[in-house]
C-alpha atoms as a PDB file:
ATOM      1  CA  UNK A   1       0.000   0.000   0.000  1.00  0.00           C
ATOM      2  CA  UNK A   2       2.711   1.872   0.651  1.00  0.00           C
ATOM      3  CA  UNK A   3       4.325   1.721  -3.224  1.00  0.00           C
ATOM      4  CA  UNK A   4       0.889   3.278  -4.304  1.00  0.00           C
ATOM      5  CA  UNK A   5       0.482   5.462  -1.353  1.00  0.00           C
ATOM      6  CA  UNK A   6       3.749   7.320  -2.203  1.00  0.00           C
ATOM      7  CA  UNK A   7       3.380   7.097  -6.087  1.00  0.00           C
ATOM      8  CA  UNK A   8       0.526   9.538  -6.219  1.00  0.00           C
ATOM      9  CA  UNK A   9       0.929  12.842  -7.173  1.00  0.00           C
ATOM     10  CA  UNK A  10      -0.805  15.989  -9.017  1.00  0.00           C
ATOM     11  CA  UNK A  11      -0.382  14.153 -12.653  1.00  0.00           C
ATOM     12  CA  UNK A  12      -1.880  10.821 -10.937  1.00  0.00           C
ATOM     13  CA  UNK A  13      -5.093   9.978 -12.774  1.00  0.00           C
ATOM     14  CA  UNK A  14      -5.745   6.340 -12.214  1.00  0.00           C
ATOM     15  CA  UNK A  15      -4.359   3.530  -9.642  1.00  0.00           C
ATOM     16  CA  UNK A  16      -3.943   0.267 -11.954  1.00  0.00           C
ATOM     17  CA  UNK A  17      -3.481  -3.361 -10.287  1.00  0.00           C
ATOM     18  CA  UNK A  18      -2.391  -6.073 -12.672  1.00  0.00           C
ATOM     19  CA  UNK A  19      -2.907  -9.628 -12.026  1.00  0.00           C
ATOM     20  CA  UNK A  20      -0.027 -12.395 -12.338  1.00  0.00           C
ATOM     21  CA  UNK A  21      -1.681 -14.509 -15.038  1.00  0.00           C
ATOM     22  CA  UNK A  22       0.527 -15.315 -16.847  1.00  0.00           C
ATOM     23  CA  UNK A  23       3.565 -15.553 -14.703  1.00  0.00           C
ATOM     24  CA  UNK A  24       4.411 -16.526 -11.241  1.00  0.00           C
ATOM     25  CA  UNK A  25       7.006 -14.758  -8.272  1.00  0.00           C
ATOM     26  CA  UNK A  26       8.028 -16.728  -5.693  1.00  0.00           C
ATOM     27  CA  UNK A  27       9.889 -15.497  -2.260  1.00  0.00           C
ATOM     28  CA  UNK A  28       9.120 -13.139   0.341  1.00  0.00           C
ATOM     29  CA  UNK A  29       6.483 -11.478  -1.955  1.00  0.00           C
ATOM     30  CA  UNK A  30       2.988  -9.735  -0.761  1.00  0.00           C
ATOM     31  CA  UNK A  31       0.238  -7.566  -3.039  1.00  0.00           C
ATOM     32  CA  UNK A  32      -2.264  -5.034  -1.371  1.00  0.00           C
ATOM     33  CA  UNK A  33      -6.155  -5.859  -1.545  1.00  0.00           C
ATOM     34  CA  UNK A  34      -8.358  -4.202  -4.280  1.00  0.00           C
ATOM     35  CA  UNK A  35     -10.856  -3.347  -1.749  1.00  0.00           C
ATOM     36  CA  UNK A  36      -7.929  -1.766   0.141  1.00  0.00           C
ATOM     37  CA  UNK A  37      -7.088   0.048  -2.768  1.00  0.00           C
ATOM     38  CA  UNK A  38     -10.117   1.040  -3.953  1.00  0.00           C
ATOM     39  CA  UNK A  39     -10.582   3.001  -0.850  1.00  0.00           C
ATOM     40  CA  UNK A  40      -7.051   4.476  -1.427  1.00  0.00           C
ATOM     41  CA  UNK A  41      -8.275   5.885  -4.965  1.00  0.00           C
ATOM     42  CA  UNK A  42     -11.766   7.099  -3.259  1.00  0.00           C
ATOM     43  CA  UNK A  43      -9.850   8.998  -0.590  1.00  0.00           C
ATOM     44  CA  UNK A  44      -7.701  10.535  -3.666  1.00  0.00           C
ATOM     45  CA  UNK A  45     -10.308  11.029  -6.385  1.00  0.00           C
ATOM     46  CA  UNK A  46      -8.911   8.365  -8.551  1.00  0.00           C
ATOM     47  CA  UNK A  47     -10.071   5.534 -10.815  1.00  0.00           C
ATOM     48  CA  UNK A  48      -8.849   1.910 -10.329  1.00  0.00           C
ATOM     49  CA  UNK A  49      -8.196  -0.378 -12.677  1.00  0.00           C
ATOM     50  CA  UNK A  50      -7.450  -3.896 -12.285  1.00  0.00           C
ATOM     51  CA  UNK A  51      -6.175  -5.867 -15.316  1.00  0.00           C
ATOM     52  CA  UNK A  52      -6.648  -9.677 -14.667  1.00  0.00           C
ATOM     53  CA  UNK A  53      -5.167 -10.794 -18.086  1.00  0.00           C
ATOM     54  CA  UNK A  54      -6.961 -14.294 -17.914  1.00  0.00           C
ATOM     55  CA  UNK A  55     -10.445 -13.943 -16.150  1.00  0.00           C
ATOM     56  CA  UNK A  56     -12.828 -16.185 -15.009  1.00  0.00           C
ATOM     57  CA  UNK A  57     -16.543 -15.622 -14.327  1.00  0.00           C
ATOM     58  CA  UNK A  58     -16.412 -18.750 -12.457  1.00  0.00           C
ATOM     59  CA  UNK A  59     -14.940 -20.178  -9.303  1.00  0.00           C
ATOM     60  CA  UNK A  60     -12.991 -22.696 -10.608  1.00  0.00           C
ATOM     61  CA  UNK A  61     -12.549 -24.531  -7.478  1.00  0.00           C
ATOM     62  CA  UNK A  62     -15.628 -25.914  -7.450  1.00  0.00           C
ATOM     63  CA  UNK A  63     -14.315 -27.882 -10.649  1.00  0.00           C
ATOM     64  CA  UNK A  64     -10.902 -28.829  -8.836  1.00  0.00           C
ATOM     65  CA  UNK A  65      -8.980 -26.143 -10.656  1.00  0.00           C
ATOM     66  CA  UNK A  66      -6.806 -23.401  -8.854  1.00  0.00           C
ATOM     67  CA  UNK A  67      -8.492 -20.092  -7.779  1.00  0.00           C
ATOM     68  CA  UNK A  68      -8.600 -17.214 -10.022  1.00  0.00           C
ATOM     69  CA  UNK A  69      -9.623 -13.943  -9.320  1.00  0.00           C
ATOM     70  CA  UNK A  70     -13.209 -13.233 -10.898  1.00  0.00           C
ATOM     71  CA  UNK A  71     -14.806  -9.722 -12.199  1.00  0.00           C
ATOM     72  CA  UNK A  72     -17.413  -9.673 -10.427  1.00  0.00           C
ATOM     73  CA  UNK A  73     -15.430  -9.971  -7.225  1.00  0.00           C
ATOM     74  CA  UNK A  74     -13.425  -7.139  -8.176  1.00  0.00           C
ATOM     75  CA  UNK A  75     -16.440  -5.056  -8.421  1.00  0.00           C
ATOM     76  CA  UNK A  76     -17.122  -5.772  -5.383  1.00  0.00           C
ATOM     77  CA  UNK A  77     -14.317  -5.344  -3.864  1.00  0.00           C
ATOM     78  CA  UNK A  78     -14.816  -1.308  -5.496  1.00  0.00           C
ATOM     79  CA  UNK A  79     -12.470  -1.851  -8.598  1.00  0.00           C
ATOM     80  CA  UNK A  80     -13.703   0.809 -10.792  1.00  0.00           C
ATOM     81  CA  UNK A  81     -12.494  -0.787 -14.512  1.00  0.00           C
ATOM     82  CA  UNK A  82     -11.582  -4.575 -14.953  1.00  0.00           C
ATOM     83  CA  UNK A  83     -10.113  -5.721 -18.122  1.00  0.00           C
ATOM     84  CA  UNK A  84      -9.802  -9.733 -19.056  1.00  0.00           C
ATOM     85  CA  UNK A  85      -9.029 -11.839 -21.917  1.00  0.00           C
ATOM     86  CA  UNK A  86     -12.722 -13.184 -23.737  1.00  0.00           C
ATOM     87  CA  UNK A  87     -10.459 -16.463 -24.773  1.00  0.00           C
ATOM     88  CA  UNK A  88      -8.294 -18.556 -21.961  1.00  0.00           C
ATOM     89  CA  UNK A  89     -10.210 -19.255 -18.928  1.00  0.00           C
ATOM     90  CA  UNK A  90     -13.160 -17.995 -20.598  1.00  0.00           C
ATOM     91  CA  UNK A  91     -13.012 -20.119 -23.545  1.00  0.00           C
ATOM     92  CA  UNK A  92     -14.632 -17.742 -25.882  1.00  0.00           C
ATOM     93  CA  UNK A  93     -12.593 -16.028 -28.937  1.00  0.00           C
ATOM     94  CA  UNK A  94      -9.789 -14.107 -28.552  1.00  0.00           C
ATOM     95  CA  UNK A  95     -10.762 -10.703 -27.611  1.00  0.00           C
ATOM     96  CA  UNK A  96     -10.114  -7.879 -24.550  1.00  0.00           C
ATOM     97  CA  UNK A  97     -13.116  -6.894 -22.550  1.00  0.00           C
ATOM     98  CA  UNK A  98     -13.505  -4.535 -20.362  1.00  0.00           C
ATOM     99  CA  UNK A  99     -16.317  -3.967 -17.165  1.00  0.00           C
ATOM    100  CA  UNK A 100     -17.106  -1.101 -14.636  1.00  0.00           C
ATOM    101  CA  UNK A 101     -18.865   1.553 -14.614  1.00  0.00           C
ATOM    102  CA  UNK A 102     -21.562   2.554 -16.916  1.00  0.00           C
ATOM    103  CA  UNK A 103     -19.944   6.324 -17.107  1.00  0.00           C
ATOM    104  CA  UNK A 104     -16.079   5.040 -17.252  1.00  0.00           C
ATOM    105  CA  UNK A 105     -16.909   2.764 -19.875  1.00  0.00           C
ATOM    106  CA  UNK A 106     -18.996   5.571 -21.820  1.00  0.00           C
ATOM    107  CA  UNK A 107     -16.117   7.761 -22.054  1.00  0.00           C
ATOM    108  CA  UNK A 108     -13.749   4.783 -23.218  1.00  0.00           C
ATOM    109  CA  UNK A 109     -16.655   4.166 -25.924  1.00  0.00           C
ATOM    110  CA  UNK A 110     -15.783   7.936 -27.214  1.00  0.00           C
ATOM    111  CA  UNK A 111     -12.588   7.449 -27.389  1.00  0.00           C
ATOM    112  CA  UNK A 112     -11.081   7.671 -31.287  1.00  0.00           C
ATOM    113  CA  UNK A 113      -8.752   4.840 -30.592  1.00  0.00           C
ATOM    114  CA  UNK A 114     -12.299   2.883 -29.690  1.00  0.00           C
ATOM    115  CA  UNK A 115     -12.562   2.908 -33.673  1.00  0.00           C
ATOM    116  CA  UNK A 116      -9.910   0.875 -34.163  1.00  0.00           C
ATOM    117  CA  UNK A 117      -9.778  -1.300 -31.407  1.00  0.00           C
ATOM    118  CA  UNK A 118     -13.657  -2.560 -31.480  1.00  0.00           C
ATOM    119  CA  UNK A 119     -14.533  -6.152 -31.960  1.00  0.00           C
ATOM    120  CA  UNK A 120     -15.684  -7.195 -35.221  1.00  0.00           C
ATOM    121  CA  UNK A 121     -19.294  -9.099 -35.577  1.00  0.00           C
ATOM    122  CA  UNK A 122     -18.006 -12.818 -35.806  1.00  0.00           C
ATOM    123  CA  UNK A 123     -15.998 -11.947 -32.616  1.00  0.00           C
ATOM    124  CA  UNK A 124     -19.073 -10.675 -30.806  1.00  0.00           C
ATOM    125  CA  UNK A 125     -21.171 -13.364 -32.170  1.00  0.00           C
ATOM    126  CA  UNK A 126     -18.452 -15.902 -30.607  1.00  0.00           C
ATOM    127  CA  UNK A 127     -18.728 -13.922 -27.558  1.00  0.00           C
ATOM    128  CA  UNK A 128     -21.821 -13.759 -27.084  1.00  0.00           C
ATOM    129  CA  UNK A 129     -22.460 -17.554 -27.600  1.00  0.00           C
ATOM    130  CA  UNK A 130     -19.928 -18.305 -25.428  1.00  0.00           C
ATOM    131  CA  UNK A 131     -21.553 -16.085 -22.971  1.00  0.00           C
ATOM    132  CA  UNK A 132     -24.784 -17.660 -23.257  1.00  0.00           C
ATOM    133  CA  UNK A 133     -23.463 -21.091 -21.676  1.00  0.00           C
ATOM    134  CA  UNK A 134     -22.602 -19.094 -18.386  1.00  0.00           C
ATOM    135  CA  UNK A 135     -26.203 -18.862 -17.826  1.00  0.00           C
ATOM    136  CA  UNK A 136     -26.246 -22.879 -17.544  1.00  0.00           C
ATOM    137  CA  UNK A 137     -23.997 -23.651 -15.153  1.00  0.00           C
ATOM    138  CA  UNK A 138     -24.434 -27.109 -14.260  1.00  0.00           C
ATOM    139  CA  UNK A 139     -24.208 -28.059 -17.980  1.00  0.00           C
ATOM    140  CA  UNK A 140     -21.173 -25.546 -18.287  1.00  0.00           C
ATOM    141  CA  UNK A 141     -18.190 -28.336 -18.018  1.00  0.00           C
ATOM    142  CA  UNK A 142     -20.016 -30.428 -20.762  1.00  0.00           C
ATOM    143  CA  UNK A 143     -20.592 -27.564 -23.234  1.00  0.00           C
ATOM    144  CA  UNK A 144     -17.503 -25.032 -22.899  1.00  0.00           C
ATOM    145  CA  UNK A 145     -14.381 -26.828 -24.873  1.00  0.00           C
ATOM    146  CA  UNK A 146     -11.951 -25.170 -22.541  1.00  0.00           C
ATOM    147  CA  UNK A 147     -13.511 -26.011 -19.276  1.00  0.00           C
ATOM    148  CA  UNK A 148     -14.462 -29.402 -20.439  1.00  0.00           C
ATOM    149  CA  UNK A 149     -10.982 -30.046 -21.343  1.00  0.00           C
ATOM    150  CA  UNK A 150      -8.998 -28.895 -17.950  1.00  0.00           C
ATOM    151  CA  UNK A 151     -12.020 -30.773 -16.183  1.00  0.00           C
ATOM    152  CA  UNK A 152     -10.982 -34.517 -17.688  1.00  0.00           C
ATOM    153  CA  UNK A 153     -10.208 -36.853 -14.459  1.00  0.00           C
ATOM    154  CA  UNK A 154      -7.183 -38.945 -15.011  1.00  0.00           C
ATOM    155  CA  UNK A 155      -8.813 -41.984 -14.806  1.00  0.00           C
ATOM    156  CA  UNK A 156     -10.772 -40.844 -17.962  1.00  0.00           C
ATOM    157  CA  UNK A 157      -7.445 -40.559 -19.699  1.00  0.00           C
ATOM    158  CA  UNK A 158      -6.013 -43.663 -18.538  1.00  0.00           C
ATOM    159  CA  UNK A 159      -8.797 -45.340 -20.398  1.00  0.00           C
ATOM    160  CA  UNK A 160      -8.385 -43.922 -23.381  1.00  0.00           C
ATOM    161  CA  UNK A 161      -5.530 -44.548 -23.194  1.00  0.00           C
ATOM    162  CA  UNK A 162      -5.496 -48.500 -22.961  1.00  0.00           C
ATOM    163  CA  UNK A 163      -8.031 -47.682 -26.002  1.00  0.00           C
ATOM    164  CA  UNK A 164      -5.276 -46.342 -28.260  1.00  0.00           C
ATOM    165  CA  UNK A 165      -2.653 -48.439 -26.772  1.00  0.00           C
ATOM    166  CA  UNK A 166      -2.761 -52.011 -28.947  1.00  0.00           C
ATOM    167  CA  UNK A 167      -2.923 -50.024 -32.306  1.00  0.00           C
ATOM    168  CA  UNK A 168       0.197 -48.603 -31.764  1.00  0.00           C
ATOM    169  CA  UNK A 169       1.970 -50.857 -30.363  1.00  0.00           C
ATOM    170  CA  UNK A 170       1.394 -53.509 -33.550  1.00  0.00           C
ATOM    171  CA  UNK A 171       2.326 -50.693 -35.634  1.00  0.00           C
ATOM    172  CA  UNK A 172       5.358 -49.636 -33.952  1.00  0.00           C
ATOM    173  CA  UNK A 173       6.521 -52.749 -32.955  1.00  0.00           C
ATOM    174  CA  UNK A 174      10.095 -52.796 -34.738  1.00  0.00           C
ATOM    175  CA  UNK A 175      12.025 -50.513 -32.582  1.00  0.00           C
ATOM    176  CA  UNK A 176      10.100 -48.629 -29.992  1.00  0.00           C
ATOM    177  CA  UNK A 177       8.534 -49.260 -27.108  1.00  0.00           C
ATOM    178  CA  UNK A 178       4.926 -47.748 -26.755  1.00  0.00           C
ATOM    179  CA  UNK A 179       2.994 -47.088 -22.959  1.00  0.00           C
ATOM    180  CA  UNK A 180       0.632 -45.349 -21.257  1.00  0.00           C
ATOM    181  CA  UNK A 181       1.917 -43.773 -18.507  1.00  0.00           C
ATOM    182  CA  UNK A 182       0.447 -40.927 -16.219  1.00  0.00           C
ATOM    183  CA  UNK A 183       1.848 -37.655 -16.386  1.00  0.00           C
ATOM    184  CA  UNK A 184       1.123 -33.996 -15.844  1.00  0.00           C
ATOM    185  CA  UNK A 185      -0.429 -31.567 -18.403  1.00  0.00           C
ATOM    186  CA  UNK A 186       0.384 -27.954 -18.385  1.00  0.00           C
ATOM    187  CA  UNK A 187      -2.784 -25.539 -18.072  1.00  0.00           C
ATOM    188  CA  UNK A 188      -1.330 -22.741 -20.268  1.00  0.00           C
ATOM    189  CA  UNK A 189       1.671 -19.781 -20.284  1.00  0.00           C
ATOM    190  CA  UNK A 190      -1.413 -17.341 -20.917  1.00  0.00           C
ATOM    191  CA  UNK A 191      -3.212 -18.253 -17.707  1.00  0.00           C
ATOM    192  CA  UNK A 192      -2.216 -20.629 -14.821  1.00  0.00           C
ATOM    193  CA  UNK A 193       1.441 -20.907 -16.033  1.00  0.00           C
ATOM    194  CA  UNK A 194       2.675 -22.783 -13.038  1.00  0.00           C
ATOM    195  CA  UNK A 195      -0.194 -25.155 -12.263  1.00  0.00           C
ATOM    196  CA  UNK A 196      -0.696 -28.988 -13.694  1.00  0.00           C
ATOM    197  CA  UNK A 197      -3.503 -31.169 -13.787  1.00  0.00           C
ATOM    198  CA  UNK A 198      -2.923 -35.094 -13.389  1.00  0.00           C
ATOM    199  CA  UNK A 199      -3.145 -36.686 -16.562  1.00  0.00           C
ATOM    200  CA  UNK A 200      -2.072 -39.873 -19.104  1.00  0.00           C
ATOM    201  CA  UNK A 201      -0.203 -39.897 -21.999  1.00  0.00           C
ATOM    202  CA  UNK A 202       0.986 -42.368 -24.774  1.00  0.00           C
ATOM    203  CA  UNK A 203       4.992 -42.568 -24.825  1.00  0.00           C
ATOM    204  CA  UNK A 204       6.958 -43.231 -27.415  1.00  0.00           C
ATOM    205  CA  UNK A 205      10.582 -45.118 -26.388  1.00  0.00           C
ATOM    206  CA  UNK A 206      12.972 -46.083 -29.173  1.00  0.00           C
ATOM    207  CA  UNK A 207      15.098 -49.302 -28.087  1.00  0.00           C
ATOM    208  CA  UNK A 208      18.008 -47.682 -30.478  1.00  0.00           C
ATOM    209  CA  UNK A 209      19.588 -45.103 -32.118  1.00  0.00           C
ATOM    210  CA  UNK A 210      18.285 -42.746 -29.050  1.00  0.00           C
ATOM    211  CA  UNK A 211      17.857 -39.429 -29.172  1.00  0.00           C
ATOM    212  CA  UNK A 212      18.236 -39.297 -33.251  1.00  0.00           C
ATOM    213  CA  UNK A 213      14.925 -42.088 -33.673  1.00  0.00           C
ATOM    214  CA  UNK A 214      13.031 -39.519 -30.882  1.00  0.00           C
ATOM    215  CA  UNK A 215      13.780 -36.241 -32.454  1.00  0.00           C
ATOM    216  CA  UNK A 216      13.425 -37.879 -36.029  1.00  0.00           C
ATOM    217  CA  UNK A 217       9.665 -39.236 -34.896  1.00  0.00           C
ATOM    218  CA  UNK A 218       8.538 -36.042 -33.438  1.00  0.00           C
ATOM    219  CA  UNK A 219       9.593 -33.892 -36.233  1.00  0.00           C
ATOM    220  CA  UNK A 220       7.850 -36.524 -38.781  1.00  0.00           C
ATOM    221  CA  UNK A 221       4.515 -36.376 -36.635  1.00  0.00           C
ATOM    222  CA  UNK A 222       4.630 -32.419 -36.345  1.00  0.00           C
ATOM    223  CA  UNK A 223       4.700 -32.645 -40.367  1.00  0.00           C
ATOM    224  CA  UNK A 224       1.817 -34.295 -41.363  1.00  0.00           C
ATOM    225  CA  UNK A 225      -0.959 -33.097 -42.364  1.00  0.00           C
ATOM    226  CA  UNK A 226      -2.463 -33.256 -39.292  1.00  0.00           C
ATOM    227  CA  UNK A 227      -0.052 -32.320 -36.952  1.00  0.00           C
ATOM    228  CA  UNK A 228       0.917 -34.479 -33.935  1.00  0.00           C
ATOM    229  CA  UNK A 229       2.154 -32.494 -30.966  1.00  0.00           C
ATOM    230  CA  UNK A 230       4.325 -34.116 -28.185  1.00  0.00           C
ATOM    231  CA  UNK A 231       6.815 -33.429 -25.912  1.00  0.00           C
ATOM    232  CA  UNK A 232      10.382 -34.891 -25.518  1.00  0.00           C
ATOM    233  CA  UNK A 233      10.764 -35.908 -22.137  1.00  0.00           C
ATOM    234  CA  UNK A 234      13.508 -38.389 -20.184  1.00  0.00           C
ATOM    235  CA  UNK A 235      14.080 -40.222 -23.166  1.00  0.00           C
ATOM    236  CA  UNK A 236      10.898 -40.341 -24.604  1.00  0.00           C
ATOM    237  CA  UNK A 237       7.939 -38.876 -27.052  1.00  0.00           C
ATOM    238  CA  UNK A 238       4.968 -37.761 -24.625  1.00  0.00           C
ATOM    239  CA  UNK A 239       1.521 -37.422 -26.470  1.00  0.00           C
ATOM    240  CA  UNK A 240      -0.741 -35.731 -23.877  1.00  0.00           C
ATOM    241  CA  UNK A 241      -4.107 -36.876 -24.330  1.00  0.00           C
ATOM    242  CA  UNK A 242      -5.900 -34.391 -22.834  1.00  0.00           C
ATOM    243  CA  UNK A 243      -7.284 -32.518 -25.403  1.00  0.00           C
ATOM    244  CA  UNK A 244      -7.687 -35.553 -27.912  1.00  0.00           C
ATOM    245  CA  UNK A 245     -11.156 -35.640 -28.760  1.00  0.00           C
ATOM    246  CA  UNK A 246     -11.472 -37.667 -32.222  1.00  0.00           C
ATOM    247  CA  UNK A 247      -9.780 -41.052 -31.326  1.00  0.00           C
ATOM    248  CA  UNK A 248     -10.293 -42.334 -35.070  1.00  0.00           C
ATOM    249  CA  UNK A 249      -8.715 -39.509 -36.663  1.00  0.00           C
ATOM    250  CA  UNK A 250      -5.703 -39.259 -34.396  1.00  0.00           C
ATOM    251  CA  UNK A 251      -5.125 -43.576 -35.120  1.00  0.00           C
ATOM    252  CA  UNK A 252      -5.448 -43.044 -39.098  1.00  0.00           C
ATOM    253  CA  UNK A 253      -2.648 -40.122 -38.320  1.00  0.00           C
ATOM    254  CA  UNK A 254      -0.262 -41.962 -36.409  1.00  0.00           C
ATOM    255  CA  UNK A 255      -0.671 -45.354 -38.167  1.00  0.00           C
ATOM    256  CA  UNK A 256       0.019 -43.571 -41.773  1.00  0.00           C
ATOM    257  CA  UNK A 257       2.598 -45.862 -43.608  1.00  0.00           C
ATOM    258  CA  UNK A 258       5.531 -43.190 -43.417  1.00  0.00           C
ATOM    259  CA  UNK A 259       4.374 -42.339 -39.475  1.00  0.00           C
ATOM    260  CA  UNK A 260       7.262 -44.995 -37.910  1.00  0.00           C
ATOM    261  CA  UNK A 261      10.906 -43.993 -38.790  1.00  0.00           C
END
């Protein structure tokens, strides 16, 4: 409180808080409360802005996920302007929006650079569809792709796994050795960079030639036409199966004729 305290002076038009989305400190660290602050910019005659990159409008504990800050919180809390990302957490398209107060945001809507920077109609037509599931919460983890996908047990994926796992082991049989094997998949860099979710994955072990077979497999699966994604990891090719939704198309991919070096 202090930092902001002495920071203010006669130029001082807003107080701005900006949340660690996308990046994590670690130490003998500490942030001041937006409700504290918010009565720091009242005292002044100030506006305060919080900028939570990511966003939820959710509590995303109640689906086992970590806590993020939400807008309407904020609010709450007296924040006078919140700005979030309309993709990441909130699995809509990629877009900036931006909440507070009816008379803040009218003067940010007569802006010139507004012009410029609006959303076109297929972005607000994704956002407002996207939007529209909110108001169904309980189905929420079934119909939003991004929630759906950072909701998937591990015992879901372990299944699926032992699904996949006899096709591709007869076709890479001569030279590799091909498991399912628990592992943990990465949330995002955009939003929770530091947090992991307990998942499977099919790995991908070559009994010679090392490091060349591993580096040579992963470059020929990122090439097709249908890219294959994994991950090099302690001697192996990790495909995370957390996203995989179409288990037919991703077998006719990685059982192509030219698919095992």
């Amino acid at each position: 409180m202090h930092d902001y305290q002495q920071a203010i002076g006669e130029q001082t038009a807003l107080l701005m808080k900006v949340h660690t989305s996308n990046y994590q400190i670690n130490g003998f660290t500490g942030c001041v409360s937006e409700s504290a602050l918010a009565t720091l910019a009242q005292r002044h005659g100030l506006v305060l802005v919080a900028d939570l990159g990511s966003g939820s409008l959710i509590d995303l504990t109640a689906y086992g996920l970590p806590a993020e800050p939400m807008p309407q919180q904020l609010i709450a809390d007296g924040v006078d302007l919140i700005s979030f990302s309309g993709d990441k957490l909130l699995g809509g398209p990629q877009a900036g929006i931006i909440v507070g107060k009816r008379a803040l945001i009218a003067r940010l809507q007569q802006h010139p650079l507004k012009r410029a920077l609006r959303a076109d109609k297929i972005t607000l037509a994704a956002l407002d569809a996207t939007l529209a599931l909110y108001q169904q919460p309980e189905l929420l983890a079934q119909q939003l792709p991004t929630l759906n996908k950072l909701t998937r047990s591990q015992h879901i994926l372990a299944e699926q796994a032992q699904r996949l796992l006899p096709a591709l082991r007869a076709h890479f049989c001569a030279g590799w050795q091909v498991n399912a094997e628990p592992c943990l998949s990465q949330i995002g860099s955009g939003s929770l960079p530091v947090d992991r979710l307990p998942g499977y994955a099919l790995t991908f072990m070559p009994t010679a030639n090392g490091d060349s077979s591993l580096h040579a497999l992963a470059a020929q699966l990122r090439q097709r036409e249908i890219p294959v994604i994994g991950r090099l990891h302690n001697g192996k090719l990790w495909l995370d199966l957390r996203c995989l939704e179409n288990e037919a198309l991703f077998l006719e991919t990685m059982l192509a004729p030219d698919s095992a070096p």
